[in-house]
Protein backbone atom coordinates (compact mmCIF):
# COMPACT_ATOMS: atom_id res chain seq x y z
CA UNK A 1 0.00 0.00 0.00
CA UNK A 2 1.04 3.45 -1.12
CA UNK A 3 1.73 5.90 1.63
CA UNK A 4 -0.24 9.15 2.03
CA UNK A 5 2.47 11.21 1.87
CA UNK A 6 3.86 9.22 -1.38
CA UNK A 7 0.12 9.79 -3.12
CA UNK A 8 0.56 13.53 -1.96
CA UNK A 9 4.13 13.79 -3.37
CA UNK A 10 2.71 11.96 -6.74
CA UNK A 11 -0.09 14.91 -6.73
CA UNK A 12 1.87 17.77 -7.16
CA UNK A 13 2.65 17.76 -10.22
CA UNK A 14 4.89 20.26 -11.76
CA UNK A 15 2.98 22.78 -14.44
CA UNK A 16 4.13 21.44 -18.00
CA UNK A 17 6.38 24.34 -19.96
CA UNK A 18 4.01 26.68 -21.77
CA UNK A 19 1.27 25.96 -20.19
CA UNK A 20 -0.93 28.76 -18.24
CA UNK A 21 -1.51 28.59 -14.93
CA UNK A 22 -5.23 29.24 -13.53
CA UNK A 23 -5.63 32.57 -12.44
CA UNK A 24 -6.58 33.85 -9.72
CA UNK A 25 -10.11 34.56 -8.10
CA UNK A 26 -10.77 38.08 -9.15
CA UNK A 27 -13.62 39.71 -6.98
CA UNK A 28 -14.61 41.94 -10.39
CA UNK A 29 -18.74 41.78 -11.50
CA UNK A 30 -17.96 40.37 -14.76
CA UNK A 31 -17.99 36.43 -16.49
CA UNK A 32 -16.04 33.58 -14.55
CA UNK A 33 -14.33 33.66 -17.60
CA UNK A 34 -14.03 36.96 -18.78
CA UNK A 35 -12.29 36.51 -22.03
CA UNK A 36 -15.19 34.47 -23.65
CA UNK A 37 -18.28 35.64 -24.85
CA UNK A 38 -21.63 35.01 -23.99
CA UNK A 39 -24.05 35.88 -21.40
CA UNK A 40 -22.54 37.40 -18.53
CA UNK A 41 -23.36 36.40 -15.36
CA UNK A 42 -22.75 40.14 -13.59
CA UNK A 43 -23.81 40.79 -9.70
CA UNK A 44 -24.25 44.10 -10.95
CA UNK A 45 -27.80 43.49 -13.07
CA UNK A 46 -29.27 43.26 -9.73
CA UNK A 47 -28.95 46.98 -9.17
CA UNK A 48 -31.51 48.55 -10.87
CA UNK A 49 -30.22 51.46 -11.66
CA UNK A 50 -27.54 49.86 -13.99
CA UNK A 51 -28.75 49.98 -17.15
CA UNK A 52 -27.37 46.75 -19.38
CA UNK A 53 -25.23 46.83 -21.48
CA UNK A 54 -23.73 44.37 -24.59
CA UNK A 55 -19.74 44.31 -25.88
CA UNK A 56 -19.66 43.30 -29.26
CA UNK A 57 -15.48 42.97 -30.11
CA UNK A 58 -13.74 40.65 -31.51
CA UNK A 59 -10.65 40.94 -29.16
CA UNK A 60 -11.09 39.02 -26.31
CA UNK A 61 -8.76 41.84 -24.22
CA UNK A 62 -9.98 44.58 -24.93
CA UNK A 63 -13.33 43.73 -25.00
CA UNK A 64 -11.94 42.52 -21.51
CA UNK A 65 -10.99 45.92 -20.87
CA UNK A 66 -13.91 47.72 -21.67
CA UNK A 67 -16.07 45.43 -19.25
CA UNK A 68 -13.91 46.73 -16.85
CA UNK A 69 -13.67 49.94 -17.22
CA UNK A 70 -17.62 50.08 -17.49
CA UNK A 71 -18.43 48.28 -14.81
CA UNK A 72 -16.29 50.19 -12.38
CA UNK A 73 -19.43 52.92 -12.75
CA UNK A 74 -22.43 51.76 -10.81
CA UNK A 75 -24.23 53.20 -13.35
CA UNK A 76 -23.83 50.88 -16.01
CA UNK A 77 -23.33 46.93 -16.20
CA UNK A 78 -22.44 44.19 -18.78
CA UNK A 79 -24.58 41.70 -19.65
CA UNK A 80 -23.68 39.95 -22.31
CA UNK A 81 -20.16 40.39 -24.64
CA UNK A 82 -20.26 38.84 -28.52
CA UNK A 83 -17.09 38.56 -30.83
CA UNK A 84 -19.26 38.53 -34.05
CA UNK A 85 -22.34 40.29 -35.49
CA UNK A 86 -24.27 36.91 -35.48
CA UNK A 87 -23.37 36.23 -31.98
CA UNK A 88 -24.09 39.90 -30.89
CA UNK A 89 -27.44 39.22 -32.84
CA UNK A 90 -28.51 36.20 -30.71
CA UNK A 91 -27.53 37.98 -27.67
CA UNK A 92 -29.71 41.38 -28.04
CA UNK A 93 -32.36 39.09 -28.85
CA UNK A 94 -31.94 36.86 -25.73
CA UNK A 95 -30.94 39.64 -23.15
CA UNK A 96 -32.54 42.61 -24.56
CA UNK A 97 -30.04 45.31 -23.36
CA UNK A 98 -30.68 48.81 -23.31
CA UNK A 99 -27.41 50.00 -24.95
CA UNK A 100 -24.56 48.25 -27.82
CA UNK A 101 -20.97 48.65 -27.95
CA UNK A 102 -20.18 47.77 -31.13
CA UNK A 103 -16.79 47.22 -32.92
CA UNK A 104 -15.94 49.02 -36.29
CA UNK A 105 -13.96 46.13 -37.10
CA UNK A 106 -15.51 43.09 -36.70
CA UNK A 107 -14.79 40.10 -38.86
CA UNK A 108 -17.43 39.21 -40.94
CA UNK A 109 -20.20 40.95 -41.10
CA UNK A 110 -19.09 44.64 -40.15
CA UNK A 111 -19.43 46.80 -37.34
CA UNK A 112 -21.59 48.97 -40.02
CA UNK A 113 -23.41 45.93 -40.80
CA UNK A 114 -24.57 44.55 -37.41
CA UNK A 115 -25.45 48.41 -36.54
CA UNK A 116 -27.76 48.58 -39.77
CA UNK A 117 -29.64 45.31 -38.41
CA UNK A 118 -29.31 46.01 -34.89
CA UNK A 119 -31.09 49.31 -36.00
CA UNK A 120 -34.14 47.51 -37.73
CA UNK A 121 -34.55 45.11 -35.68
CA UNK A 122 -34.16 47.68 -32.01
CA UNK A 123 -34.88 50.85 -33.22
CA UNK A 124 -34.88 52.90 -30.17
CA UNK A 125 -32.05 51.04 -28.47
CA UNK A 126 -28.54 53.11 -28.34
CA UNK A 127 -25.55 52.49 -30.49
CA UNK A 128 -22.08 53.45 -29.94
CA UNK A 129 -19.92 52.28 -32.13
CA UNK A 130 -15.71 52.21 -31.08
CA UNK A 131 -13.11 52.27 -34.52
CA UNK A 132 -9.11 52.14 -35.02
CA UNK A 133 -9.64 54.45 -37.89
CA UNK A 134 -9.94 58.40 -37.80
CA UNK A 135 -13.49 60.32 -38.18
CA UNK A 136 -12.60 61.24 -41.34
CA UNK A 137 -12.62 57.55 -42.92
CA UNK A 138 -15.73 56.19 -41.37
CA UNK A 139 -17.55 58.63 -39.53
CA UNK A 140 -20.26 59.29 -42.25
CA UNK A 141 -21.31 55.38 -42.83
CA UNK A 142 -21.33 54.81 -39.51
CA UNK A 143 -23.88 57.63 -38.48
CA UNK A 144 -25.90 56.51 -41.65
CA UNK A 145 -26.31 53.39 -40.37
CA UNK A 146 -28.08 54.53 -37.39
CA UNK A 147 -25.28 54.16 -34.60
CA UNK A 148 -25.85 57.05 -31.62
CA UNK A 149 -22.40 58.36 -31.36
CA UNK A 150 -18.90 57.31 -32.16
CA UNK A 151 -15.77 57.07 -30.35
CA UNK A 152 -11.86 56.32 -31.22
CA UNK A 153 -10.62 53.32 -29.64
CA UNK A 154 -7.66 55.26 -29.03
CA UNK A 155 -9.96 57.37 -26.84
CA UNK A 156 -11.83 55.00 -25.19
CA UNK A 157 -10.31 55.11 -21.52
CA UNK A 158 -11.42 58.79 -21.46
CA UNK A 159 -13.93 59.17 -23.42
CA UNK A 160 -15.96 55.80 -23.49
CA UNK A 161 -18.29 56.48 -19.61
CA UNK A 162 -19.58 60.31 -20.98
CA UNK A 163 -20.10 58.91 -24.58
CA UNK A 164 -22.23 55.80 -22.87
CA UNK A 165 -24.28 58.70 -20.80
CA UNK A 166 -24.83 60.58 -23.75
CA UNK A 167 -26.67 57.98 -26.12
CA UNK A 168 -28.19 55.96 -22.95
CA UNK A 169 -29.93 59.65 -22.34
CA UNK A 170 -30.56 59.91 -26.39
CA UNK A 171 -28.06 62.52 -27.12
CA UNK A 172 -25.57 62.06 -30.03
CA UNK A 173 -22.21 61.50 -28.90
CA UNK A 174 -19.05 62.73 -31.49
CA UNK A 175 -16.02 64.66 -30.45
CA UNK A 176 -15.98 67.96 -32.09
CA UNK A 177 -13.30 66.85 -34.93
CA UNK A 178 -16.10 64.59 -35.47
CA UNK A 179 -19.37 66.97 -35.72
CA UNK A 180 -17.20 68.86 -37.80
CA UNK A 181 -16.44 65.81 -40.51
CA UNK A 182 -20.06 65.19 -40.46
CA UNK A 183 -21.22 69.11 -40.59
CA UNK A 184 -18.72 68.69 -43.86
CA UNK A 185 -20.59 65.76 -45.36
CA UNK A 186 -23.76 66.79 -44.52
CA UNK A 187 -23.32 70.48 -46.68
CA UNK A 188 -21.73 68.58 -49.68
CA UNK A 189 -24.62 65.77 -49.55
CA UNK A 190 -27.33 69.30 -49.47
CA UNK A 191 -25.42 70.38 -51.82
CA UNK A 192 -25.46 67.66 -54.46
CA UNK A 193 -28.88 67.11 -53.56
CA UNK A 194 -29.94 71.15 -54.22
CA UNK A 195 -27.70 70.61 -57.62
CA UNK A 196 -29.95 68.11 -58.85
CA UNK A 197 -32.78 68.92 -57.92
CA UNK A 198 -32.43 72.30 -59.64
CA UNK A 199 -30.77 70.26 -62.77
CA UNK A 200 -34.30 68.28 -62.88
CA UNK A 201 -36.06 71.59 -63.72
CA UNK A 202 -34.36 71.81 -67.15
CA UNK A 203 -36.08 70.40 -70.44
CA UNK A 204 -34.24 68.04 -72.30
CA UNK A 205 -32.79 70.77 -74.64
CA UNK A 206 -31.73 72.94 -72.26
CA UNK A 207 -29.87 70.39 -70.41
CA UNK A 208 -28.16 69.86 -73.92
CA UNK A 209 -27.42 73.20 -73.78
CA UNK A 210 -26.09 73.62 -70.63
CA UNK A 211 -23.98 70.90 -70.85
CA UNK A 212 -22.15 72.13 -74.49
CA UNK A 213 -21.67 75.27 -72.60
CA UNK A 214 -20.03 73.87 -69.82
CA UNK A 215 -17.63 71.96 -72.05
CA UNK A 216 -16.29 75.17 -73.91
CA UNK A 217 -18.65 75.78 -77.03
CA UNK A 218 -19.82 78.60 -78.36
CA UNK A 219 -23.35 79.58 -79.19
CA UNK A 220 -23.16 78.73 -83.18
CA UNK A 221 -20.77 75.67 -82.09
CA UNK A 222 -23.90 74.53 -79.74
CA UNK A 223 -26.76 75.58 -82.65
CA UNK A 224 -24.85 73.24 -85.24
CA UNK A 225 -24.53 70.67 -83.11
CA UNK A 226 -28.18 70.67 -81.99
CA UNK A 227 -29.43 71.78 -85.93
CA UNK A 228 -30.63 75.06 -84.28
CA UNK A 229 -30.13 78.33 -84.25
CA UNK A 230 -27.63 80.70 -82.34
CA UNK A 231 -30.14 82.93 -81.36
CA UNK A 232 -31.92 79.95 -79.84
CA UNK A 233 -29.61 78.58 -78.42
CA UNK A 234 -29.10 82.38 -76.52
CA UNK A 235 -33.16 81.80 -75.59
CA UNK A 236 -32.44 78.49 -73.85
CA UNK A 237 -29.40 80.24 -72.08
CA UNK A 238 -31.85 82.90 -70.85
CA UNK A 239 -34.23 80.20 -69.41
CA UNK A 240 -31.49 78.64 -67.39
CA UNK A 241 -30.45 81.90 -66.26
CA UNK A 242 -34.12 82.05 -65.04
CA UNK A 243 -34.14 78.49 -63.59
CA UNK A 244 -30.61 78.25 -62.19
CA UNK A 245 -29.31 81.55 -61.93
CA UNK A 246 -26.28 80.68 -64.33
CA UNK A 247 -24.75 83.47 -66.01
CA UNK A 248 -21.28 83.14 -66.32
CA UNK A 249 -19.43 80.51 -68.46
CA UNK A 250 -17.50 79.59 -65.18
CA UNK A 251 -20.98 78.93 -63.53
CA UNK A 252 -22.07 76.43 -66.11
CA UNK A 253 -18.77 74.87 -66.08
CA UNK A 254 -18.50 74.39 -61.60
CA UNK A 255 -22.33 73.38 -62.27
CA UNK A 256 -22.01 70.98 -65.07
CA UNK A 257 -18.94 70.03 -62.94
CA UNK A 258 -20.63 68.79 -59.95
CA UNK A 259 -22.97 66.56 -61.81
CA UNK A 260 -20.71 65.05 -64.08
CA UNK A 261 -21.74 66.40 -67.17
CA UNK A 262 -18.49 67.56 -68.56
CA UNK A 263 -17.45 64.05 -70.03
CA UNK A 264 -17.12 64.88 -73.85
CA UNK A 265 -18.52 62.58 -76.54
């Protein structure tokens, strides 16, 4: 018969190289295992003042990080984290939480794509969306999508609590680099819009017109080419005039610009 002390000696076994030991018990409000996704099981959801909340990220530490940071204001606590859009999906549907976190980058189906579906599917439930990538590169989709505010990852350990409060109280959240990217966008996009618009006034002739003028011709240049006059081609000049307020060669030309109309034959 084995000793006790020879079966104890036999149990301690030395931790094979490479291997990671178990970690420690951590007294945090977030998953036994906090790196995998899934429900969380989070003391905090009792309080009812914290208002749930989902991680969608596809890296396990820093979506790690994030449920950390959140969770340290009683305000706020995580439900459930998801590393893909069809994951996050099944989650929202299952926990219902009353704001998303989602990832620009996700593989897959996008960041932009999960916030489009998340959108149709929970229209009045808050999306803030975290990115790698400057304002300037994917600011505009992202707001057209239907996501409440948008923050730099970069950012995130200063900025991530007051852009939760923001769009859990229904205000947009965007730094002011950002509001001014989207201001930007949002006076071109009026812009085209009033451009064509006005454009869709015009007969068929005197968008001819305007668009021979715009590429250099002359009024007997435009008449032959049309098999009319030059004096009427000065009448259809007049009745843009009236419609669009061109005058100048150099306003038919920025004009005919903007739409694409100075592509010669």
């Amino acid at each position: 018969m084995k000793s006790a002390a020879h079966v104890e000696k036999r149990g301690k076994r030395k931790p094979r190289k490479g291997s990671v030991p178990a970690a420690a018990h951590s007294t945090e409000p977030i998953a036994t295992d906090s790196f995998s996704s899934g429900v969380v099981d989070n003391p905090k959801s009792d309080l009812p003042q914290a208002i749930p909340i989902l991680i969608v990220d596809d890296h396990p530490l820093f979506r790690h990080g994030l449920a950390q940071l959140i969770n340290s204001d009683d305000g706020y606590s995580i439900c459930g984290e998801a590393s893909s859009a069809p994951e996050a999906m099944a989650l929202v549907r299952k926990l219902r939480p009353k704001l998303a976190i989602v990832d620009l980058g996700l593989k897959g189906p996008s960041g932009i794509e999960l916030t489009k579906s998340l959108r149709v599917e929970f229209p009045k439930m808050p999306i803030l969306v975290l990115s790698m990538h400057a304002e300037q590169e994917h600011l505009v989709p992202v707001m057209e999508a239907g996501a409440s505010g948008f923050v730099l990852k970069t950012e995130a350990d200063r900025e991530l609590v007051n852009a939760i409060r923001a769009v859990a109280h229904g205000d947009v959240y965007l730094r002011p680099s950002a509001s001014r990217v989207l201001a930007r966008r949002l006076v071109t996009k009026e812009t085209e819009h009033s451009d064509h618009d006005r454009y869709a006034r015009l007969t068929d002739r005197e968008r001819a017109v305007l668009r021979l003028v715009g590429q250099g011709f002359s009024a007997p240049e435009i008449g032959d080419r049309l098999f009319i006059s030059p004096k009427t081609v000065d009448t259809y000049k007049q009745r843009i005039h009236e419609k669009l307020g061109l005058a100048h060669r150099s306003q038919y030309v920025q004009f005919a610009f903007r739409l694409g109309l100075l592509a010669t034959e």
